[in-house]
PDB file of N, CA and C in Angstrom:
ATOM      1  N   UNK A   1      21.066  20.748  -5.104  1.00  0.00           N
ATOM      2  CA  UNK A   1      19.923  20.850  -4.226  1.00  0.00           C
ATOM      3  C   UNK A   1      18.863  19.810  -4.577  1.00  0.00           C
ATOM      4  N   UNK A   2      18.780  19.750  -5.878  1.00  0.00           N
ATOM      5  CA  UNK A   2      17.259  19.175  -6.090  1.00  0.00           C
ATOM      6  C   UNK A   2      18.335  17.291  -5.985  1.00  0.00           C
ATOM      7  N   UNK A   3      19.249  17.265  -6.276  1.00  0.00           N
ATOM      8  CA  UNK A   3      19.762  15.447  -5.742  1.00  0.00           C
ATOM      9  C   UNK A   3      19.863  15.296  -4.510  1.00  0.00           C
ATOM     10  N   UNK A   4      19.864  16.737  -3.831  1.00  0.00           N
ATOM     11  CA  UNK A   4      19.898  15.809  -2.229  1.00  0.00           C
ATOM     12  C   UNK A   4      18.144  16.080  -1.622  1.00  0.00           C
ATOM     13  N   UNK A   5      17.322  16.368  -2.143  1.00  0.00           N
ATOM     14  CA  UNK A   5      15.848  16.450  -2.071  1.00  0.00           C
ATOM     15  C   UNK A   5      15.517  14.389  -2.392  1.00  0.00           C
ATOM     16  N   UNK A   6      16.014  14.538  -3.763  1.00  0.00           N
ATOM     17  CA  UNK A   6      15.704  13.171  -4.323  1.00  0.00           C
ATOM     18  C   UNK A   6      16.166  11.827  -3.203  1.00  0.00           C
ATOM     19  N   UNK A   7      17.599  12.046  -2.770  1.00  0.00           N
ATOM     20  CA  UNK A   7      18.342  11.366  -1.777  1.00  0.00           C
ATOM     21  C   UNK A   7      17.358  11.519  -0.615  1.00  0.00           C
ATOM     22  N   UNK A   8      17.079  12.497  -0.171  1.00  0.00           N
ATOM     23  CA  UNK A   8      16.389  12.678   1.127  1.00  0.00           C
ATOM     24  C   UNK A   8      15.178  11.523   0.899  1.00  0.00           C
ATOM     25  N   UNK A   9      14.231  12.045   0.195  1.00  0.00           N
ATOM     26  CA  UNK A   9      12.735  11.238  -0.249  1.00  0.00           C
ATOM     27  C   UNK A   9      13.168   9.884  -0.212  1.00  0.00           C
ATOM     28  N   UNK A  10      13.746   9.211  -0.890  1.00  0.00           N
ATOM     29  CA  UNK A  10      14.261   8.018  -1.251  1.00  0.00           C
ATOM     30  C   UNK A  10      14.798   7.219   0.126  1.00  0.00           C
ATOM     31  N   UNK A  11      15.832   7.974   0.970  1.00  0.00           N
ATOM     32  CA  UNK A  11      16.117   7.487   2.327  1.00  0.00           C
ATOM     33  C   UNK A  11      14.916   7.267   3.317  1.00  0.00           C
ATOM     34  N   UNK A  12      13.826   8.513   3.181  1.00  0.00           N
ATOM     35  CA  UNK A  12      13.038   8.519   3.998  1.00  0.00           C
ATOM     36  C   UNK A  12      12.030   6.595   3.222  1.00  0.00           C
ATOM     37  N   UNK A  13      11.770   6.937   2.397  1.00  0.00           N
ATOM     38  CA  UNK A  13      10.689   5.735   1.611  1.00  0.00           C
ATOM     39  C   UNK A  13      11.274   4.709   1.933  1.00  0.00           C
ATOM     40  N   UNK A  14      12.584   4.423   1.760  1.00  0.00           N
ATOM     41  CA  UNK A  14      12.736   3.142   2.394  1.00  0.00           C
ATOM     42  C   UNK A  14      13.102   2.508   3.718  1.00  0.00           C
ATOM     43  N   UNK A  15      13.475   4.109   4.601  1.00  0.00           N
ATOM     44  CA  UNK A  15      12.895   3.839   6.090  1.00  0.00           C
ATOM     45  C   UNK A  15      11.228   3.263   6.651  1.00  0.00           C
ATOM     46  N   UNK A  16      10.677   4.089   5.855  1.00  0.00           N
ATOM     47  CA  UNK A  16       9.120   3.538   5.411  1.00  0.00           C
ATOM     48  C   UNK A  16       9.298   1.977   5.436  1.00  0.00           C
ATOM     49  N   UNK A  17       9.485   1.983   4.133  1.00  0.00           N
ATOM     50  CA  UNK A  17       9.154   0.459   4.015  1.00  0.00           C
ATOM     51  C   UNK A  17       9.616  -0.602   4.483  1.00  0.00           C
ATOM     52  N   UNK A  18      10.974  -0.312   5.534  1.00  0.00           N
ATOM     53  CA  UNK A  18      11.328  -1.110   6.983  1.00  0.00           C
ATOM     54  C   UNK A  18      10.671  -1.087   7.838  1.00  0.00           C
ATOM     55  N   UNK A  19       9.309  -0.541   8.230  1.00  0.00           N
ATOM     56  CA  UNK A  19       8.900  -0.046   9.084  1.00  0.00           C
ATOM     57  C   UNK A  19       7.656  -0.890   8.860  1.00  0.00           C
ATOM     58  N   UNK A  20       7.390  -0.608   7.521  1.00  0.00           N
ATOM     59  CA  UNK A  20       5.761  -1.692   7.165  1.00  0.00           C
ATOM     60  C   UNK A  20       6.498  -3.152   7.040  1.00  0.00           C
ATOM     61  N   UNK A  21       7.512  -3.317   6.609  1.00  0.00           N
ATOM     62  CA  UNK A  21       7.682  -5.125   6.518  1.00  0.00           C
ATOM     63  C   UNK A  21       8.109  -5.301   7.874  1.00  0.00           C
ATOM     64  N   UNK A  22       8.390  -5.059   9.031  1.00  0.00           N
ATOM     65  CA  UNK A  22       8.422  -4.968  10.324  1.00  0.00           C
ATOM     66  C   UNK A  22       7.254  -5.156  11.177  1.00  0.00           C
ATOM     67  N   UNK A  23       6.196  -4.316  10.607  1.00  0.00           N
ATOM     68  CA  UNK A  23       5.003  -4.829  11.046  1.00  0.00           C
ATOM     69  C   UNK A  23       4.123  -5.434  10.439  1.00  0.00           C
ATOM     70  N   UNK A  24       4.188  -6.238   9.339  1.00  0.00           N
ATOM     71  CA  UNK A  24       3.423  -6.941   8.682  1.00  0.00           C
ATOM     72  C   UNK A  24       4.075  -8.595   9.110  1.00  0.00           C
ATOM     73  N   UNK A  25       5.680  -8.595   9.418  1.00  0.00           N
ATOM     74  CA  UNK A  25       6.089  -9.613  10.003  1.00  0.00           C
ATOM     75  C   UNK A  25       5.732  -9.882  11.078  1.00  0.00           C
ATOM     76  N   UNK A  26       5.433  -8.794  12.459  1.00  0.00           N
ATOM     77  CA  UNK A  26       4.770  -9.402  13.838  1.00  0.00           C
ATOM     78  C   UNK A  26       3.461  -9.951  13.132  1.00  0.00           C
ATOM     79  N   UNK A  27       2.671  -9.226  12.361  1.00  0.00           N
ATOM     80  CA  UNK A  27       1.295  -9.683  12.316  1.00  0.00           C
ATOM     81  C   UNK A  27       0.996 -11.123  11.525  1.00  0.00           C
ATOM     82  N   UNK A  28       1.980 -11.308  10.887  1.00  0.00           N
ATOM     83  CA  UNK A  28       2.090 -12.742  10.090  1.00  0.00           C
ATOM     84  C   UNK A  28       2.821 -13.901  11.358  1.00  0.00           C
ATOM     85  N   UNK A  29       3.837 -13.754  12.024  1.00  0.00           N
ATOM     86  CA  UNK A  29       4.152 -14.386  12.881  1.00  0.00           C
ATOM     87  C   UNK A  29       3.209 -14.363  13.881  1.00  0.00           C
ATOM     88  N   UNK A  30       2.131 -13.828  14.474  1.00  0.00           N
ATOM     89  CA  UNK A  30       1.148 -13.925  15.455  1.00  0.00           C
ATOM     90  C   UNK A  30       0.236 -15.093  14.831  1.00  0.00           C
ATOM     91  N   UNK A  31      -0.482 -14.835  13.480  1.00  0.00           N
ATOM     92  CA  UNK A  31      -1.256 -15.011  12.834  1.00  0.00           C
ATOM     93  C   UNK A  31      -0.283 -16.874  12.471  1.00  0.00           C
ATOM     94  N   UNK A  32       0.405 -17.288  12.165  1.00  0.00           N
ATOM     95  CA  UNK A  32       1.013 -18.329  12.172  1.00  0.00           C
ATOM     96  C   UNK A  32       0.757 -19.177  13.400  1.00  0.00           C
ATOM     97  N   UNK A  33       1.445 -18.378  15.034  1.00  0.00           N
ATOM     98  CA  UNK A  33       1.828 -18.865  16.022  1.00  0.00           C
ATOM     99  C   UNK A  33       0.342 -19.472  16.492  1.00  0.00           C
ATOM    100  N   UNK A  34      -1.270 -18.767  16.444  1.00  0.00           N
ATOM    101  CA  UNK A  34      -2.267 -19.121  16.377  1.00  0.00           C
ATOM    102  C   UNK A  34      -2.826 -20.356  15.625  1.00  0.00           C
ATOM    103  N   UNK A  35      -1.981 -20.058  14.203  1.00  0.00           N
ATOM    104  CA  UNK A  35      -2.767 -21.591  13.128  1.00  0.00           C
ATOM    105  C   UNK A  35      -1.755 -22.787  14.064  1.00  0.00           C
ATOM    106  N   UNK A  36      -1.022 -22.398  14.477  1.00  0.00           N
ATOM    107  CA  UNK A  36      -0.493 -23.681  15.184  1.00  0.00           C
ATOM    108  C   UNK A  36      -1.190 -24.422  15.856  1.00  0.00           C
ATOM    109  N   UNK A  37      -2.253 -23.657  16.398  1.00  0.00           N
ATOM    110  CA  UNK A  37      -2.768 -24.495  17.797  1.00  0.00           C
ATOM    111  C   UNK A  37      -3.851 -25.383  17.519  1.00  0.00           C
ATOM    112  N   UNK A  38      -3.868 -26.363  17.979  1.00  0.00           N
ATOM    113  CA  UNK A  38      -5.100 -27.628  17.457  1.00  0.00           C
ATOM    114  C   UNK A  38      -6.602 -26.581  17.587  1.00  0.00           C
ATOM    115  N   UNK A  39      -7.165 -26.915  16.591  1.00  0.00           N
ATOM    116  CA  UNK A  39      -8.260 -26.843  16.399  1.00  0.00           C
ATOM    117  C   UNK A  39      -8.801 -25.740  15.473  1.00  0.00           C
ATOM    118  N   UNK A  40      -7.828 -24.616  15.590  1.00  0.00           N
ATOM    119  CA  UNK A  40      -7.707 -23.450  14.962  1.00  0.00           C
ATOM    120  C   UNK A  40      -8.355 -23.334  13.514  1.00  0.00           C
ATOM    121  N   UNK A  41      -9.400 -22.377  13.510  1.00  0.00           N
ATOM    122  CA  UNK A  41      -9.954 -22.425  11.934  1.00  0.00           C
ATOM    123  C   UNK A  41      -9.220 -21.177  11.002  1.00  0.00           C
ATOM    124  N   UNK A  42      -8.507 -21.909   9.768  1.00  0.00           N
ATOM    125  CA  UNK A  42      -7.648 -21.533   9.032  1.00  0.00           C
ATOM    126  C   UNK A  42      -8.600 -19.892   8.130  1.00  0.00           C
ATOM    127  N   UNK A  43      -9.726 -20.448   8.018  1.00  0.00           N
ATOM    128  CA  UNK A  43     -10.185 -19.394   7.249  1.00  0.00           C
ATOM    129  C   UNK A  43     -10.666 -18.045   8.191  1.00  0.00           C
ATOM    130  N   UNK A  44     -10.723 -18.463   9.388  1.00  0.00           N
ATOM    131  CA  UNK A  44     -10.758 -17.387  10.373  1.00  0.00           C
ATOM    132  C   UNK A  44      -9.488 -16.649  10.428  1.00  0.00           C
ATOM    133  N   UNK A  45      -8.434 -17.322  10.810  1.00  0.00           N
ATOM    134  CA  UNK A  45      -7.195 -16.680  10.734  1.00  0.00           C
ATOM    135  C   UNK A  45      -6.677 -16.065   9.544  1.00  0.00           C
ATOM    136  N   UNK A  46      -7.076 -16.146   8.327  1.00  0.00           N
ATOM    137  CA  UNK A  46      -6.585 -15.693   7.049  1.00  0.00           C
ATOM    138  C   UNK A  46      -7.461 -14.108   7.147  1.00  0.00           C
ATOM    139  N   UNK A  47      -8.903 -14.172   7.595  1.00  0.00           N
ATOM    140  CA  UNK A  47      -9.255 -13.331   7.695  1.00  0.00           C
ATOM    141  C   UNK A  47      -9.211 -12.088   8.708  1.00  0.00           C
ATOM    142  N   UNK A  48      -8.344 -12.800   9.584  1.00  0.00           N
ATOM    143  CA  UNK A  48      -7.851 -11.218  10.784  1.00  0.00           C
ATOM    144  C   UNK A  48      -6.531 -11.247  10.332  1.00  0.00           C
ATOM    145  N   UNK A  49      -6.262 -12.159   9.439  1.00  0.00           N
ATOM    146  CA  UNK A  49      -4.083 -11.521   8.946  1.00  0.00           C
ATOM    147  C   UNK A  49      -4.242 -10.522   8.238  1.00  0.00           C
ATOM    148  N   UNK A  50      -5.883 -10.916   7.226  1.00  0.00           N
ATOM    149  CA  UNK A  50      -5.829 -10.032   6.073  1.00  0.00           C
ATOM    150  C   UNK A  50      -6.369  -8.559   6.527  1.00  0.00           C
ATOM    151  N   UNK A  51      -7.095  -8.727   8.033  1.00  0.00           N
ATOM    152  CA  UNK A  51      -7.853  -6.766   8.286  1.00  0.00           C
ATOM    153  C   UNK A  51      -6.357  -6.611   9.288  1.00  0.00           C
ATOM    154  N   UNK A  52      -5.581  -7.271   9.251  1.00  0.00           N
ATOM    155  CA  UNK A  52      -5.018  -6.821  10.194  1.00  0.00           C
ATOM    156  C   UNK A  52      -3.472  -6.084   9.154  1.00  0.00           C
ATOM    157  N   UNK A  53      -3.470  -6.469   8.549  1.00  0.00           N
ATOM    158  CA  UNK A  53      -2.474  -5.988   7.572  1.00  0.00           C
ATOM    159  C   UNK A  53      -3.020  -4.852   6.966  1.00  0.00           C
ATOM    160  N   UNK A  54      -4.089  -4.525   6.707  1.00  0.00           N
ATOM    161  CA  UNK A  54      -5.020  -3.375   6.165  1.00  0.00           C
ATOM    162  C   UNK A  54      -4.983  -2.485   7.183  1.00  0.00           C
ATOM    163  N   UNK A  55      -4.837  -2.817   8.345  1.00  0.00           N
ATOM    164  CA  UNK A  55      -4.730  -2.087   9.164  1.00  0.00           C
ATOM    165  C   UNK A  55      -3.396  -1.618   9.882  1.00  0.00           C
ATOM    166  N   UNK A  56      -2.400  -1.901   9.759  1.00  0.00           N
ATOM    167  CA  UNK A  56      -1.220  -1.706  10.595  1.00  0.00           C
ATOM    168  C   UNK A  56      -0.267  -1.142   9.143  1.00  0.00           C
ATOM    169  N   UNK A  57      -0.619  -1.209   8.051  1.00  0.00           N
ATOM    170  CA  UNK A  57       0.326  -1.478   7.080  1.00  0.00           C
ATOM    171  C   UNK A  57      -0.746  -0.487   5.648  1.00  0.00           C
ATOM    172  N   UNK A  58      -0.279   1.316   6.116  1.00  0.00           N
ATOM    173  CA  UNK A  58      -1.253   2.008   5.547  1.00  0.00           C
ATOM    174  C   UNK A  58      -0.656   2.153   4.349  1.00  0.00           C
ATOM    175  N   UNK A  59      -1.348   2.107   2.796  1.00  0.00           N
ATOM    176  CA  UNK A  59      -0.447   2.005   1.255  1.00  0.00           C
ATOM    177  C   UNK A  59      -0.671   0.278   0.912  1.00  0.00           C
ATOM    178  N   UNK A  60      -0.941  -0.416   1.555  1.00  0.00           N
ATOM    179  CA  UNK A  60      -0.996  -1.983   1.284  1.00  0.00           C
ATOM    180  C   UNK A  60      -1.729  -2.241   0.430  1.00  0.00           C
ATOM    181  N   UNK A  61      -1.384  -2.535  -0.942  1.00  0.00           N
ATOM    182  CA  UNK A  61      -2.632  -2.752  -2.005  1.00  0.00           C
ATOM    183  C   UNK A  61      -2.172  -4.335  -2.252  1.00  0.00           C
ATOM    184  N   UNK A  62      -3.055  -4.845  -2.933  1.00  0.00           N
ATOM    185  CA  UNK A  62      -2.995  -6.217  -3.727  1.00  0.00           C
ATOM    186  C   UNK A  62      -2.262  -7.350  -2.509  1.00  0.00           C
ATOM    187  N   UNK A  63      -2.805  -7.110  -1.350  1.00  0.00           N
ATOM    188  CA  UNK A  63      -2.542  -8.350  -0.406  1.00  0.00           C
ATOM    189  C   UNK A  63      -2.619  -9.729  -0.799  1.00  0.00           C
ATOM    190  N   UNK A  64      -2.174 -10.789  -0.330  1.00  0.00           N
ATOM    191  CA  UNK A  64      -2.433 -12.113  -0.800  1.00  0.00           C
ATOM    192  C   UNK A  64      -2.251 -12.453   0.720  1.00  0.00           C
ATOM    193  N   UNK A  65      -2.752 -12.757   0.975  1.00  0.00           N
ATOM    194  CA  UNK A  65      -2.358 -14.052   2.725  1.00  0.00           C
ATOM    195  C   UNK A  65      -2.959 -15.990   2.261  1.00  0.00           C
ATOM    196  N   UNK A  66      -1.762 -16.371   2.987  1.00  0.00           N
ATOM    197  CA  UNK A  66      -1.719 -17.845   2.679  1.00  0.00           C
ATOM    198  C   UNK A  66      -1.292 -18.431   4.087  1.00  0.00           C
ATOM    199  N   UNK A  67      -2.288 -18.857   4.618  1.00  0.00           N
ATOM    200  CA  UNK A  67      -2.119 -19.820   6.055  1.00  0.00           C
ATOM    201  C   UNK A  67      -2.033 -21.205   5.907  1.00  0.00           C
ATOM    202  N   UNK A  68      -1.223 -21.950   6.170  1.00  0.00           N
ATOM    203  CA  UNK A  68      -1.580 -23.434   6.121  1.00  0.00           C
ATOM    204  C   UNK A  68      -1.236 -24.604   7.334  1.00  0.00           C
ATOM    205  N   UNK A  69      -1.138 -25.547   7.652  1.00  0.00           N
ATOM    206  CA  UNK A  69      -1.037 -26.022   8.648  1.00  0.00           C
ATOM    207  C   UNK A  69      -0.942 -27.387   8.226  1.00  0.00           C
ATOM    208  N   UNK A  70      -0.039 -28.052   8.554  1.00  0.00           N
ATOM    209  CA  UNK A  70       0.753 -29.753   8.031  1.00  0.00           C
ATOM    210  C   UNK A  70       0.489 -30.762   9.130  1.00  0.00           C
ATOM    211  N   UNK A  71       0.843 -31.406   8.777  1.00  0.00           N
ATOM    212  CA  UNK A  71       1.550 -32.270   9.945  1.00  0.00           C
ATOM    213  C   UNK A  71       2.498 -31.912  10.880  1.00  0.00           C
ATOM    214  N   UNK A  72       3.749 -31.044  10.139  1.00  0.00           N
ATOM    215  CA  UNK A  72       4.507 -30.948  11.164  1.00  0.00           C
ATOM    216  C   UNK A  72       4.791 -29.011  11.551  1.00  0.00           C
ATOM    217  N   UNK A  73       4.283 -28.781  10.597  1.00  0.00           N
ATOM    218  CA  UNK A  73       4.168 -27.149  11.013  1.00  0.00           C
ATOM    219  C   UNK A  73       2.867 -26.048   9.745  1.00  0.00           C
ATOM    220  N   UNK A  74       3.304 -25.001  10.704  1.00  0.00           N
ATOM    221  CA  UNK A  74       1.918 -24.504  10.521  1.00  0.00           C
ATOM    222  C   UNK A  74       3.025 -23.059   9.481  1.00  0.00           C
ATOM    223  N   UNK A  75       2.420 -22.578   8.159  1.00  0.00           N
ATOM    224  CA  UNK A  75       3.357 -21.515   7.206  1.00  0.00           C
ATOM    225  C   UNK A  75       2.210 -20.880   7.284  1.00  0.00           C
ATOM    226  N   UNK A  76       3.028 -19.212   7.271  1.00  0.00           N
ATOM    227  CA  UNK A  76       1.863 -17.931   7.117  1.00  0.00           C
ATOM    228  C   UNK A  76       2.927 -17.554   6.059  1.00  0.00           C
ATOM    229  N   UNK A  77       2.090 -16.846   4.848  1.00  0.00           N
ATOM    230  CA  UNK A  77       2.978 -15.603   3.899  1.00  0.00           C
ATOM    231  C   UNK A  77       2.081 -14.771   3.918  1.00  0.00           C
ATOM    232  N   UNK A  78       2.621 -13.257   3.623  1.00  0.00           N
ATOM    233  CA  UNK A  78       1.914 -12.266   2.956  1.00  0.00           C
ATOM    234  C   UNK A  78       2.859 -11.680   2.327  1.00  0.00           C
ATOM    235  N   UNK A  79       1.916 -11.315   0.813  1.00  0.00           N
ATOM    236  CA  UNK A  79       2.639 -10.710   0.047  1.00  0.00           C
ATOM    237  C   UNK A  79       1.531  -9.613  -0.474  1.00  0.00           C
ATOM    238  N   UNK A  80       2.578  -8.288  -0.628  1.00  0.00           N
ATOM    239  CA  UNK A  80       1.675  -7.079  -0.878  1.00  0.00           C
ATOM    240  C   UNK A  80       2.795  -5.978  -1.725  1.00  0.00           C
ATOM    241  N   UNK A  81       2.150  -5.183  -2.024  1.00  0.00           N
ATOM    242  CA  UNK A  81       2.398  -3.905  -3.064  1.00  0.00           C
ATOM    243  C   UNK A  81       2.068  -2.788  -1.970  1.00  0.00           C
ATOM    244  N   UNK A  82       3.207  -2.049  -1.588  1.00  0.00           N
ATOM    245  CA  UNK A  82       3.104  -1.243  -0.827  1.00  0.00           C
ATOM    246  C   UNK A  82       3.274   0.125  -1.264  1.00  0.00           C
ATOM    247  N   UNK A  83       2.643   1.067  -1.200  1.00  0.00           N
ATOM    248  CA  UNK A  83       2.999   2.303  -1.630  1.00  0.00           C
ATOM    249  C   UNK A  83       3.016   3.476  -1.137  1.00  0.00           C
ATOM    250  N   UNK A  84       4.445   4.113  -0.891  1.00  0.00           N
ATOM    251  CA  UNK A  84       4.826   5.289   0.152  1.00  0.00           C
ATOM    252  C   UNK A  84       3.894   6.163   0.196  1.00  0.00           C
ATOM    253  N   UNK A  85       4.010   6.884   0.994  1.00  0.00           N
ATOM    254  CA  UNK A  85       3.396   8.652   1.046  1.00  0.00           C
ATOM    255  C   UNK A  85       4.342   9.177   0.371  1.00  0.00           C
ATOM    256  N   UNK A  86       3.878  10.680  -0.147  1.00  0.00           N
ATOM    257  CA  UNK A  86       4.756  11.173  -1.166  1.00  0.00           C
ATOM    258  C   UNK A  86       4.862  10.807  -2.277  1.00  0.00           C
ATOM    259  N   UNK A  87       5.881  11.045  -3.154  1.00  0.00           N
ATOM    260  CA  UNK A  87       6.338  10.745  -4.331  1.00  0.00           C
ATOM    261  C   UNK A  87       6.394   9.555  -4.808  1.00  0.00           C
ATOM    262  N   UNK A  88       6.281   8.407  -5.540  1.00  0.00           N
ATOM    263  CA  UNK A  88       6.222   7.396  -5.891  1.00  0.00           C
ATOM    264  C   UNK A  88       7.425   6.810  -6.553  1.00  0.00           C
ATOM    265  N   UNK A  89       8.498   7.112  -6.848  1.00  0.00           N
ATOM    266  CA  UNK A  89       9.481   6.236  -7.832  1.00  0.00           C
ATOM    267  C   UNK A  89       8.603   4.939  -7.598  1.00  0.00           C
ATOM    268  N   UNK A  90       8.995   4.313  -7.074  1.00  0.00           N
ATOM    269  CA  UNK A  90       8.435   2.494  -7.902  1.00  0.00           C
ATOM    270  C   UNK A  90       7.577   2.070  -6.218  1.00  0.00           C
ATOM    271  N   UNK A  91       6.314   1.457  -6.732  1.00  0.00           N
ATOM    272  CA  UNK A  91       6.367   0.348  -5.434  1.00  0.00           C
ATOM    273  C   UNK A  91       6.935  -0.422  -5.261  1.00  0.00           C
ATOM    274  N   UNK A  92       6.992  -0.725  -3.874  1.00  0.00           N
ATOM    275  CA  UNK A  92       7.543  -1.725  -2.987  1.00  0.00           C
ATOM    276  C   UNK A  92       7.155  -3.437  -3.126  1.00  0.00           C
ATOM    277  N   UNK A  93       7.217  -4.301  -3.201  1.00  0.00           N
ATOM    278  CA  UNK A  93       7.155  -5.159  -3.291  1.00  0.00           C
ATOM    279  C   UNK A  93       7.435  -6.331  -2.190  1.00  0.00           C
ATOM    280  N   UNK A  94       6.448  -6.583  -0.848  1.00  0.00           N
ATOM    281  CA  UNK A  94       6.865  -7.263   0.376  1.00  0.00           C
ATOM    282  C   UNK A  94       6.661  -8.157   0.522  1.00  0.00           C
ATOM    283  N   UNK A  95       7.361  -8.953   0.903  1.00  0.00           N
ATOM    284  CA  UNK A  95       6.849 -10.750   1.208  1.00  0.00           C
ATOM    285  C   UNK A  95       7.228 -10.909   2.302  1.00  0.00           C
ATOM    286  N   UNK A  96       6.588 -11.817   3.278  1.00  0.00           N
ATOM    287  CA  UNK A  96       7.023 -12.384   4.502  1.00  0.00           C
ATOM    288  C   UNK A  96       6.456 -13.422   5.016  1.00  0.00           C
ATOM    289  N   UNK A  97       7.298 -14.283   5.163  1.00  0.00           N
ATOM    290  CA  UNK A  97       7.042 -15.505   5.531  1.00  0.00           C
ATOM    291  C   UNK A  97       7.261 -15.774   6.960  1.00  0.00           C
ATOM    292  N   UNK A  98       6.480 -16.444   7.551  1.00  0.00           N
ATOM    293  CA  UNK A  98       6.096 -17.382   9.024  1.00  0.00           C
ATOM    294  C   UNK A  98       6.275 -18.589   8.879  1.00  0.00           C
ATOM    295  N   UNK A  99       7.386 -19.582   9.809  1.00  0.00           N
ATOM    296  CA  UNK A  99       7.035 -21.238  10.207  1.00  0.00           C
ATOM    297  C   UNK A  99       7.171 -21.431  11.730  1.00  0.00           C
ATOM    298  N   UNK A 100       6.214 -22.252  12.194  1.00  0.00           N
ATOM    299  CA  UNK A 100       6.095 -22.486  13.368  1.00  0.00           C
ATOM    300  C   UNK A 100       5.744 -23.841  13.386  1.00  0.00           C
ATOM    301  N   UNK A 101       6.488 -24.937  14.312  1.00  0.00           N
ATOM    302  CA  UNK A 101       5.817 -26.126  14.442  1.00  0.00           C
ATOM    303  C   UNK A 101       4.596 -26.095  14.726  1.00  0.00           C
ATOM    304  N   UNK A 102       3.921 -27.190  14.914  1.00  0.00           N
ATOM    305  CA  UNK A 102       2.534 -27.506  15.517  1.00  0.00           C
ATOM    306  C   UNK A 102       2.127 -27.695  16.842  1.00  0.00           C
ATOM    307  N   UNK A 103       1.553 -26.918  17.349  1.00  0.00           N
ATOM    308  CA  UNK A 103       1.047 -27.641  19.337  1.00  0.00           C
ATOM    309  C   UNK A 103       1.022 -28.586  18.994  1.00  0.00           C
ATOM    310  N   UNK A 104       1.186 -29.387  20.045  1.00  0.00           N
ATOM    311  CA  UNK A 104       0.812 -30.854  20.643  1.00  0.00           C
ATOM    312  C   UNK A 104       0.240 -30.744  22.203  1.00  0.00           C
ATOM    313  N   UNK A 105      -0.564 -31.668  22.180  1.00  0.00           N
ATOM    314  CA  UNK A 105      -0.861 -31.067  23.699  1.00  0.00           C
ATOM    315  C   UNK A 105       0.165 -32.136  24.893  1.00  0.00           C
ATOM    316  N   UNK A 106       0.296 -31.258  25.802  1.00  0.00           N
ATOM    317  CA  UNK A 106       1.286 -32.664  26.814  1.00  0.00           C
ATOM    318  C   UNK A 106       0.498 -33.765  26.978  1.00  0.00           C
TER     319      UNK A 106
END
């Protein structure tokens, strides 16, 4: 009884945590597809990846967001410490990365 409790929790937590790196990836790929566009201010965008991950992505501790924008393309990461509801065995550990070329205008 009490191993298929443990099994249960454990299946459920890391349904969880498909669920937050799922949506921390739309919000990093939005947040990318934006630094693409000419003119775009980088420190603006770092700062709605970062409430926006605080927000969609509840347990998110120790965020890092990194926007940048090249010559030939524009990289979003976030990386965070995620931590289930319930029981804790170990945090999660998420990274996700964004590349998108650069607008050009026609």
């Amino acid at each position: 009884m009490a191993a298929t409790f443990l099994l249960l929790t454990a299946l459920v937590q890391l349904a969880a945590a498909m669920t937050a790196r799922s949506a921390a990836d739309a919000a990093v790929a939005a947040a990318t597809r934006r630094a693409a566009l000419p003119g775009t201010d980088l420190v603006v965008e770092t700062a709605k990846l970062t409430a926006a991950i605080a927000a969609i992505v509840p347990g998110a501790e120790n965020v890092t967001v990194s926007l940048e924008a090249s010559g030939q393309a524009a990289r979003g990461r976030v990386r965070f410490h995620w931590v289930p509801p319930g029981p804790v065995f170990a945090p999660f550990v998420i990274v996700v990365d964004a590349e998108v070329p650069i607008a050009v205008a026609p």
